[in-house]
PDB file of N, CA and C in Angstrom:
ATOM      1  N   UNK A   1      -8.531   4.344  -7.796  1.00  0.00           N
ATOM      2  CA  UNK A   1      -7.652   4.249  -6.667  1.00  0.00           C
ATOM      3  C   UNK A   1      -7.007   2.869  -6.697  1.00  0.00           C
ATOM      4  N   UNK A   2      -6.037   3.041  -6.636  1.00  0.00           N
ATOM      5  CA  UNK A   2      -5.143   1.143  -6.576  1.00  0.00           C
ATOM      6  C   UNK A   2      -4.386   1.376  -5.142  1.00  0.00           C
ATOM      7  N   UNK A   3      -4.078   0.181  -4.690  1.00  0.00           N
ATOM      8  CA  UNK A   3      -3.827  -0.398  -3.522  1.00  0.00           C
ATOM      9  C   UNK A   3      -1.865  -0.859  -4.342  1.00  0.00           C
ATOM     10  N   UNK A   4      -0.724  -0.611  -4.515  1.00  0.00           N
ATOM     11  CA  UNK A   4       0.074  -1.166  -4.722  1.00  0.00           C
ATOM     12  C   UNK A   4       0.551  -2.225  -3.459  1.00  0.00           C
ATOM     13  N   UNK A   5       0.568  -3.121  -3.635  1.00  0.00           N
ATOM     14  CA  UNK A   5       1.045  -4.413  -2.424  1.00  0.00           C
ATOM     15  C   UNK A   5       1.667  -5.830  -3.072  1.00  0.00           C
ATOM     16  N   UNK A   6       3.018  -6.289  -1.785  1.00  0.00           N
ATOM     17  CA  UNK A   6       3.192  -7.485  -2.575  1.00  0.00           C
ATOM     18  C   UNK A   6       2.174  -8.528  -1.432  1.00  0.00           C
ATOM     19  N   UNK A   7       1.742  -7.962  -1.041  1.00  0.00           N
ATOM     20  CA  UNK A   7       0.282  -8.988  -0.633  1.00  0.00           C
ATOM     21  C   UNK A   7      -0.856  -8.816  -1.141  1.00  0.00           C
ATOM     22  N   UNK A   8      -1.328 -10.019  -1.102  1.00  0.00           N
ATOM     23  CA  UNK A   8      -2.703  -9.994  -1.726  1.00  0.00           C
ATOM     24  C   UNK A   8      -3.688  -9.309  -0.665  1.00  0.00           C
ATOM     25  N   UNK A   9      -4.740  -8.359  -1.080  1.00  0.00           N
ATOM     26  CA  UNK A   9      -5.637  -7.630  -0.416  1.00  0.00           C
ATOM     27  C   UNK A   9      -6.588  -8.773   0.798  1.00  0.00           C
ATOM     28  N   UNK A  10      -6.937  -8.276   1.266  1.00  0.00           N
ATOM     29  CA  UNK A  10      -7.505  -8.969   2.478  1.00  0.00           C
ATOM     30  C   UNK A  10      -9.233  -8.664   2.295  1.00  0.00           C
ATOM     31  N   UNK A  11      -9.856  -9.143   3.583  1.00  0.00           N
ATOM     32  CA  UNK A  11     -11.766  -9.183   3.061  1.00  0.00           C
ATOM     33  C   UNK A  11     -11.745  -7.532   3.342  1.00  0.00           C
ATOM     34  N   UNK A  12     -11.425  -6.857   4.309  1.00  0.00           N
ATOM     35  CA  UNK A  12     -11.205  -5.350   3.832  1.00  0.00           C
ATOM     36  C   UNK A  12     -10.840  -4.498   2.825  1.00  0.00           C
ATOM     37  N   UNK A  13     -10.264  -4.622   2.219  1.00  0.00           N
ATOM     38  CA  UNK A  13      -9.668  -4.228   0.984  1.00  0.00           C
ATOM     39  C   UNK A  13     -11.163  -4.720  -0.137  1.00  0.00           C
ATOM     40  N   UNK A  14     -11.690  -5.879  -0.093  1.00  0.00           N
ATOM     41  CA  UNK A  14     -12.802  -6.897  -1.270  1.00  0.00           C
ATOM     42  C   UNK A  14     -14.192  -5.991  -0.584  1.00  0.00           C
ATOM     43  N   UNK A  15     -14.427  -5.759   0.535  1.00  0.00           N
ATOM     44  CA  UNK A  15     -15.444  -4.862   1.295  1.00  0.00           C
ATOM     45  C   UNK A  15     -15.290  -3.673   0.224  1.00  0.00           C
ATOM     46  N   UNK A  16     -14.447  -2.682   0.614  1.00  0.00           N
ATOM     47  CA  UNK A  16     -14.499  -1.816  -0.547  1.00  0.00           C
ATOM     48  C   UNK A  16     -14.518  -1.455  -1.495  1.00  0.00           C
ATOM     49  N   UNK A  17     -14.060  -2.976  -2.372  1.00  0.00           N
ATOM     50  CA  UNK A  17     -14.174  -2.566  -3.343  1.00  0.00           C
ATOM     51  C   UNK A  17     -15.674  -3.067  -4.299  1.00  0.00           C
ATOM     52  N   UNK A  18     -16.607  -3.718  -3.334  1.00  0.00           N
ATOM     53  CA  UNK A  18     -17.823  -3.744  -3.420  1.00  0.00           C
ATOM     54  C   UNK A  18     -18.509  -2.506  -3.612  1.00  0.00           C
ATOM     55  N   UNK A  19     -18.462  -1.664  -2.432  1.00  0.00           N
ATOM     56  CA  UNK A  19     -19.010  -0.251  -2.418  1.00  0.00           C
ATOM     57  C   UNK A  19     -17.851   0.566  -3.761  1.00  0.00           C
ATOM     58  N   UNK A  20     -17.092   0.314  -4.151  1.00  0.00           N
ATOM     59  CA  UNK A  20     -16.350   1.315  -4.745  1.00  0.00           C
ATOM     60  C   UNK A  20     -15.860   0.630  -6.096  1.00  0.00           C
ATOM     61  N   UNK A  21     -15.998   0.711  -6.930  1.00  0.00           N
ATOM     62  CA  UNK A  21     -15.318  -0.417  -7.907  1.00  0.00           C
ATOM     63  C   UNK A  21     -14.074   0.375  -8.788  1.00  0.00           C
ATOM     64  N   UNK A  22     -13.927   1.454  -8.322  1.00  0.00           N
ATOM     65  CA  UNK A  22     -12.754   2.262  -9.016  1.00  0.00           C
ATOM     66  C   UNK A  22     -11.088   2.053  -7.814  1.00  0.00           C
ATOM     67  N   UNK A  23     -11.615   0.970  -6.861  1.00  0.00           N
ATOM     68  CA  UNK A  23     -10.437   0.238  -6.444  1.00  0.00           C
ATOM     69  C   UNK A  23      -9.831  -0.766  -6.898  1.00  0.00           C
ATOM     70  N   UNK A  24      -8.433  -0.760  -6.902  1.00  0.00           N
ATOM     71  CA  UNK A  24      -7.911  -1.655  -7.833  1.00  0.00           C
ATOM     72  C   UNK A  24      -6.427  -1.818  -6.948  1.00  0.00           C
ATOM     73  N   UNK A  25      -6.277  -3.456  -7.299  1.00  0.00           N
ATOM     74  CA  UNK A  25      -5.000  -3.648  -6.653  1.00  0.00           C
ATOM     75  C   UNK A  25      -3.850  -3.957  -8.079  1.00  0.00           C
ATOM     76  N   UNK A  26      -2.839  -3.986  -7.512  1.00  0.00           N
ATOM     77  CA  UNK A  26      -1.597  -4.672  -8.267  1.00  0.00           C
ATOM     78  C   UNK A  26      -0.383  -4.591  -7.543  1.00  0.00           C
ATOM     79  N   UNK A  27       0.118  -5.970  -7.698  1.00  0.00           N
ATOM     80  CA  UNK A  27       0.789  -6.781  -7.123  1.00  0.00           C
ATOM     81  C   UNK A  27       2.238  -5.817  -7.009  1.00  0.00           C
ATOM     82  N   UNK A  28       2.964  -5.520  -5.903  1.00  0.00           N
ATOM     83  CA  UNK A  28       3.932  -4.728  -6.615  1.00  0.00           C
ATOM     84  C   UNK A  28       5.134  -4.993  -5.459  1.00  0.00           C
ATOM     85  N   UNK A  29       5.946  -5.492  -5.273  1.00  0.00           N
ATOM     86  CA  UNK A  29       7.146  -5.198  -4.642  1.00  0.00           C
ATOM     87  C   UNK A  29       8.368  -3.968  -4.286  1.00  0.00           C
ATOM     88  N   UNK A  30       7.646  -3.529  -3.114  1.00  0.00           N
ATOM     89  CA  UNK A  30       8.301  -1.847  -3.309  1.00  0.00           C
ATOM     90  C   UNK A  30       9.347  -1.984  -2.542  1.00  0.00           C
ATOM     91  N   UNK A  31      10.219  -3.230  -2.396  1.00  0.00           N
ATOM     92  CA  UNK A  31      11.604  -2.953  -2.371  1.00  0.00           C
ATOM     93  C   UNK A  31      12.260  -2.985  -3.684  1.00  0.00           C
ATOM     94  N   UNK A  32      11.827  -2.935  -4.569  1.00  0.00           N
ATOM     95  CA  UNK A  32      12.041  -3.505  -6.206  1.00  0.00           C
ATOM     96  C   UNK A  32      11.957  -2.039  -7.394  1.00  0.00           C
ATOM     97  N   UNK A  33      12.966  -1.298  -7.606  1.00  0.00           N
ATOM     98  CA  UNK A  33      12.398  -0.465  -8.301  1.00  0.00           C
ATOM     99  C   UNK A  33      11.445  -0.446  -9.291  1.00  0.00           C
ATOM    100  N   UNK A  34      12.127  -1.357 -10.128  1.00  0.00           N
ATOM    101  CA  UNK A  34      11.243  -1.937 -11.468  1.00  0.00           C
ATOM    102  C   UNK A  34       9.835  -2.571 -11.513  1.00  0.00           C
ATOM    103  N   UNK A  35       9.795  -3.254 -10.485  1.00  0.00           N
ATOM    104  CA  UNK A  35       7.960  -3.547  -9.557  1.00  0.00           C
ATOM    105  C   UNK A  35       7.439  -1.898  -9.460  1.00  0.00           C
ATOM    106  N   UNK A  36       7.679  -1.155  -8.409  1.00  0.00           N
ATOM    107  CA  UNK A  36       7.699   0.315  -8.768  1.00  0.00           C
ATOM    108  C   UNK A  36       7.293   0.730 -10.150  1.00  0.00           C
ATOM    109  N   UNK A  37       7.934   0.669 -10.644  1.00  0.00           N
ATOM    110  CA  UNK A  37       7.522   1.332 -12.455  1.00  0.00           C
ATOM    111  C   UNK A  37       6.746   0.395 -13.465  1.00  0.00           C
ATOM    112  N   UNK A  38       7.123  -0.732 -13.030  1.00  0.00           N
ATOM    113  CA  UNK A  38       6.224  -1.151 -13.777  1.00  0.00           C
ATOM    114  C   UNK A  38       4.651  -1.595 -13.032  1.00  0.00           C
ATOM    115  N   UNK A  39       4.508  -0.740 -11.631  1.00  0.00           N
ATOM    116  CA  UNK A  39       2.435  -0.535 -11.301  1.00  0.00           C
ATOM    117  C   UNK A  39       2.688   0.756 -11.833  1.00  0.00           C
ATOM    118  N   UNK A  40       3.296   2.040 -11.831  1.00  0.00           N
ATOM    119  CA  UNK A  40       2.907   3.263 -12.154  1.00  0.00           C
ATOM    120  C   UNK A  40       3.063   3.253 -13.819  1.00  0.00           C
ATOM    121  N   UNK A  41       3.750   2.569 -14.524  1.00  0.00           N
ATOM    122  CA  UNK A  41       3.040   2.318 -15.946  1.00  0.00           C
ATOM    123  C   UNK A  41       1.779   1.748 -16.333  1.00  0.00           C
ATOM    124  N   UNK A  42       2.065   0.587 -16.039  1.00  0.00           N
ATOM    125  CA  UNK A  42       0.492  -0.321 -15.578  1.00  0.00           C
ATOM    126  C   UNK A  42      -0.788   1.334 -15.328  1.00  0.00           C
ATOM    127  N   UNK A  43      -0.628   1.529 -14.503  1.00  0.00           N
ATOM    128  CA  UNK A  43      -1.565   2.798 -13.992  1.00  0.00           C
ATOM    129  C   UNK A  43      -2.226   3.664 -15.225  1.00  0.00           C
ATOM    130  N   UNK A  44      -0.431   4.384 -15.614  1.00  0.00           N
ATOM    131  CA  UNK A  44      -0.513   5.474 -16.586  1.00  0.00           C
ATOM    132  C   UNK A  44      -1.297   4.932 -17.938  1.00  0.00           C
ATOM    133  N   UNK A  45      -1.041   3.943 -18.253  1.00  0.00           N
ATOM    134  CA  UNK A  45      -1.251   3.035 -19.294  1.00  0.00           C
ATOM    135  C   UNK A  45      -3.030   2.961 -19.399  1.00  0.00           C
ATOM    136  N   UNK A  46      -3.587   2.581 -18.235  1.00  0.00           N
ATOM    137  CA  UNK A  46      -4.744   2.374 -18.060  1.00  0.00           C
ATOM    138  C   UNK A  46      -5.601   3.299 -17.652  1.00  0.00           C
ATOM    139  N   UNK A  47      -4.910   5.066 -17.090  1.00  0.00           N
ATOM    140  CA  UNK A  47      -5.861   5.712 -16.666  1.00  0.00           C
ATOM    141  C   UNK A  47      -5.565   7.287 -17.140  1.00  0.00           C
ATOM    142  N   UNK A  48      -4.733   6.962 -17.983  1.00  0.00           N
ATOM    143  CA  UNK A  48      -3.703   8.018 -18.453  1.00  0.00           C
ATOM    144  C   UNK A  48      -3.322   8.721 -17.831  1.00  0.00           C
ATOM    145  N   UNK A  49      -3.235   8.689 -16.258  1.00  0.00           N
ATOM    146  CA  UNK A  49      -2.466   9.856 -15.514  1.00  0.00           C
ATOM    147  C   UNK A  49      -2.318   9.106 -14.159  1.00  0.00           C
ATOM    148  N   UNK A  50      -1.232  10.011 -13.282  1.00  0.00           N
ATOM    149  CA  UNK A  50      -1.294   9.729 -12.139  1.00  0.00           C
ATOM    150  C   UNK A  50      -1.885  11.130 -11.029  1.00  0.00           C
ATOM    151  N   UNK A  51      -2.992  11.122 -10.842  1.00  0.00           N
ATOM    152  CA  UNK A  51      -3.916  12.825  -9.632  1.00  0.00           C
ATOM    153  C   UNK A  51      -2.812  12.830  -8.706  1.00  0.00           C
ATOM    154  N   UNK A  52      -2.640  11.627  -8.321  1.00  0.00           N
ATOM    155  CA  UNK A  52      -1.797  11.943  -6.787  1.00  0.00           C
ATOM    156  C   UNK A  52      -1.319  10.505  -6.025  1.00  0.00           C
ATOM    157  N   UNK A  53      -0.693  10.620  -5.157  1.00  0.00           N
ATOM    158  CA  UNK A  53      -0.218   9.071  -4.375  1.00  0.00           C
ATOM    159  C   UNK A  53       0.326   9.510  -3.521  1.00  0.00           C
ATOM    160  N   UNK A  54       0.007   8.485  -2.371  1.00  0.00           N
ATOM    161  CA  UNK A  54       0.215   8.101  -0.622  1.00  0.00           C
ATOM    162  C   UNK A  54       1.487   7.193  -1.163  1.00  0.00           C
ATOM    163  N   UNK A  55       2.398   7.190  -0.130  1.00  0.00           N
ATOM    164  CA  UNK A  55       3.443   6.276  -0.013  1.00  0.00           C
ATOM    165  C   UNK A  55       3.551   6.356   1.557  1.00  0.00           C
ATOM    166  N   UNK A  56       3.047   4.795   1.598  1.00  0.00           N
ATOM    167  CA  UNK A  56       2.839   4.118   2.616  1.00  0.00           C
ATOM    168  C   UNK A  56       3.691   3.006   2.553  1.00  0.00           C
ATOM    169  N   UNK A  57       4.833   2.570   2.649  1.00  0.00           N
ATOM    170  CA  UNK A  57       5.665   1.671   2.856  1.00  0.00           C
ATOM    171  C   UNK A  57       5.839   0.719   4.067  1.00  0.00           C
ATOM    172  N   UNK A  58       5.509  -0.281   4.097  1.00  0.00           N
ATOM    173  CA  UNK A  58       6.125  -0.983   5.516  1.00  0.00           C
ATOM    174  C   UNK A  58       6.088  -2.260   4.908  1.00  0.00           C
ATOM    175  N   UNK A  59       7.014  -2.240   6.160  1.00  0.00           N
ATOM    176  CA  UNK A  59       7.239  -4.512   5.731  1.00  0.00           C
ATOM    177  C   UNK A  59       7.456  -5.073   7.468  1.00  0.00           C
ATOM    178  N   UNK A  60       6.531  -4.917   8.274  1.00  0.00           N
ATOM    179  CA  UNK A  60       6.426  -5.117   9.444  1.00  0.00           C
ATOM    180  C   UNK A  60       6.375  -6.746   9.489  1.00  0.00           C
ATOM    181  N   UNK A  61       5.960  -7.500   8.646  1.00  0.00           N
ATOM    182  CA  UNK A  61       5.762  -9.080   8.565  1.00  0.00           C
ATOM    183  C   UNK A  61       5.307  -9.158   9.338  1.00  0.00           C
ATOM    184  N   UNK A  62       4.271  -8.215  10.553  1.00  0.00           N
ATOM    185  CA  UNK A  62       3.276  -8.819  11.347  1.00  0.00           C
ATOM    186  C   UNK A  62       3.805  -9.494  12.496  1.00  0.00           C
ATOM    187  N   UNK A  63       5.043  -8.733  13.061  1.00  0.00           N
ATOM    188  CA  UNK A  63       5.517  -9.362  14.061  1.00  0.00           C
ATOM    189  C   UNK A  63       6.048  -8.416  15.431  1.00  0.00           C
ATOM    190  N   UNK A  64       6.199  -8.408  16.561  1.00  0.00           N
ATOM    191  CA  UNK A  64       6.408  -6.976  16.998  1.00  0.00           C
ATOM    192  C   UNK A  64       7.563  -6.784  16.848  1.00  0.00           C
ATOM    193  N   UNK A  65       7.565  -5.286  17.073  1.00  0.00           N
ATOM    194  CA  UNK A  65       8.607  -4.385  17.217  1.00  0.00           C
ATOM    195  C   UNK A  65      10.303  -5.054  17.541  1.00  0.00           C
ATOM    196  N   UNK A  66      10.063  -5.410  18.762  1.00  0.00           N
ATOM    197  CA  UNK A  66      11.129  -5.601  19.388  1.00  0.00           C
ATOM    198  C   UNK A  66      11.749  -7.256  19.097  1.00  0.00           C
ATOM    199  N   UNK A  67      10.893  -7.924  17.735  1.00  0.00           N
ATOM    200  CA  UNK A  67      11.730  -9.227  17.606  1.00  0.00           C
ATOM    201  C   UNK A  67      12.505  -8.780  16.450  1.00  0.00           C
ATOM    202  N   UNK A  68      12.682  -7.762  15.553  1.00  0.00           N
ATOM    203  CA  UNK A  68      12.854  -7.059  14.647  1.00  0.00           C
ATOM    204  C   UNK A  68      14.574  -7.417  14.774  1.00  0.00           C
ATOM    205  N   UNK A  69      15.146  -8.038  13.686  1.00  0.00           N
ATOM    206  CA  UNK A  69      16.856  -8.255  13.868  1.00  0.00           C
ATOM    207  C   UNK A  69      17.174  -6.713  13.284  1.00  0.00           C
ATOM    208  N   UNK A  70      18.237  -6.521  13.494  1.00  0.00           N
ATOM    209  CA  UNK A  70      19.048  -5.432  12.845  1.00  0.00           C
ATOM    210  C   UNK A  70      18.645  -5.364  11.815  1.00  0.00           C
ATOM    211  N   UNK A  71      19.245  -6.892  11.114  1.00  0.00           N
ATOM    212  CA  UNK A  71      19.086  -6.435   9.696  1.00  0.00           C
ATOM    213  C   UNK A  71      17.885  -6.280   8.857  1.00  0.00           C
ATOM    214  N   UNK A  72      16.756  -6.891   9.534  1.00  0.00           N
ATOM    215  CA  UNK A  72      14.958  -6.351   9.587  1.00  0.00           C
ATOM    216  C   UNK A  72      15.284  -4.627   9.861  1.00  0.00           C
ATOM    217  N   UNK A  73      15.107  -4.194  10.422  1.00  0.00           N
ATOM    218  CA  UNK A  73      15.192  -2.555  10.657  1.00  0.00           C
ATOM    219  C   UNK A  73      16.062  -1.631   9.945  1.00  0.00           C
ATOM    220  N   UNK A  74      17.070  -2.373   9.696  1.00  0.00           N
ATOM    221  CA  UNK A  74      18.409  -1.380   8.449  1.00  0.00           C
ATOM    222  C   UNK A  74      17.514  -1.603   6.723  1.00  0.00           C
ATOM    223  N   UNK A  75      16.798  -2.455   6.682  1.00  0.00           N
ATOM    224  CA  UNK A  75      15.899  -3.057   5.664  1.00  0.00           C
ATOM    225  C   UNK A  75      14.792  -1.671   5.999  1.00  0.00           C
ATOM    226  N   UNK A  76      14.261  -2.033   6.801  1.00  0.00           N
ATOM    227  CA  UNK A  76      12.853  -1.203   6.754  1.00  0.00           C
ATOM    228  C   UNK A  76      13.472   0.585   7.259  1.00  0.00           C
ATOM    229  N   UNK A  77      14.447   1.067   7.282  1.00  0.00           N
ATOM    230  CA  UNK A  77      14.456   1.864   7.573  1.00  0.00           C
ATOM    231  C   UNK A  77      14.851   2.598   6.025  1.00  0.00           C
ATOM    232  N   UNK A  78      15.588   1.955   5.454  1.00  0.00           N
ATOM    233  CA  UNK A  78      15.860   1.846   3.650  1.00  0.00           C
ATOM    234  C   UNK A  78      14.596   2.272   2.965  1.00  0.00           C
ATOM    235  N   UNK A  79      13.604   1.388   3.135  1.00  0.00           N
ATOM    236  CA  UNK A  79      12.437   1.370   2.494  1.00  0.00           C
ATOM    237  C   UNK A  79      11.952   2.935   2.544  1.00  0.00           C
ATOM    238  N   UNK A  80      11.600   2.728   4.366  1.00  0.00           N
ATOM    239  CA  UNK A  80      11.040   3.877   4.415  1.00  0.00           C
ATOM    240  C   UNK A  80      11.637   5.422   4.252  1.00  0.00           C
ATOM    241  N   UNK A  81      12.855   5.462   3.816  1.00  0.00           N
ATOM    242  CA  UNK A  81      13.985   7.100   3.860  1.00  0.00           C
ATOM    243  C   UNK A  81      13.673   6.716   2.313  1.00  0.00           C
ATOM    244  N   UNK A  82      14.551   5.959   1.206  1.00  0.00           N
ATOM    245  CA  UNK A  82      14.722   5.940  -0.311  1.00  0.00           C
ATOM    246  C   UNK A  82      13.276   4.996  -0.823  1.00  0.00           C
ATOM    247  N   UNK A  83      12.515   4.533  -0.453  1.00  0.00           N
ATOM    248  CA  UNK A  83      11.880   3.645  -1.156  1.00  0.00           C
ATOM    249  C   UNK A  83      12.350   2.412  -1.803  1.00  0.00           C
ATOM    250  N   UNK A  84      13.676   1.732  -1.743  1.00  0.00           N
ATOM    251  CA  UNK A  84      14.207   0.743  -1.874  1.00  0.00           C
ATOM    252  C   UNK A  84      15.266   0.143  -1.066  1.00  0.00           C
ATOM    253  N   UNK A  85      14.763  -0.941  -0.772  1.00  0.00           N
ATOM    254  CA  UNK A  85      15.646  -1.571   0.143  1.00  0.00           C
ATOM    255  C   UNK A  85      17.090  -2.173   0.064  1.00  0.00           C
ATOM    256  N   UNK A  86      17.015  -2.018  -1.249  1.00  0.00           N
ATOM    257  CA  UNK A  86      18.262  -3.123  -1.851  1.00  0.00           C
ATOM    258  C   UNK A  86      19.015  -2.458  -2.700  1.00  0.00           C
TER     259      UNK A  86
END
């Protein structure tokens, strides 16, 4: 199981993967196609297949809702309809 993120995993993420060691992160920028392909090569490369995948997208920067500029939300609304923002 990999975690794709352009953040680094947190003590939740290191918790599990204590109990679980078939978790795995890599670094990936999913407004970025090519970040994109190059974790699902990375992947294929290393596990020879892909079973299945969650696409979970957000780029909330941890701030609420409503300080969100336009162009924060025309961004994250990108992400989340095509998977790329740019």
């Amino acid at each position: 199981m990999y975690s794709l993120d352009f953040m680094e995993p947190g003590e939740e993420f290191a918790a599990l993967q204590k109990k679980h060691s078939n978790f795995k992160y890599i670094r990936t920028d999913v407004t970025q196609q090519s970040s994109i392909e190059q974790a699902v090569n990375a992947i294929v490369e290393e596990q020879g297949r892909i079973d299945g995948m969650i696409a979970n997208a957000g780029m909330t920067k941890h701030q609420p809702a409503l300080d969100f500029t336009t162009e924060q939300l025309e961004t994250l609304f990108k992400l989340n309809v095509s998977s790329i923002s740019s």
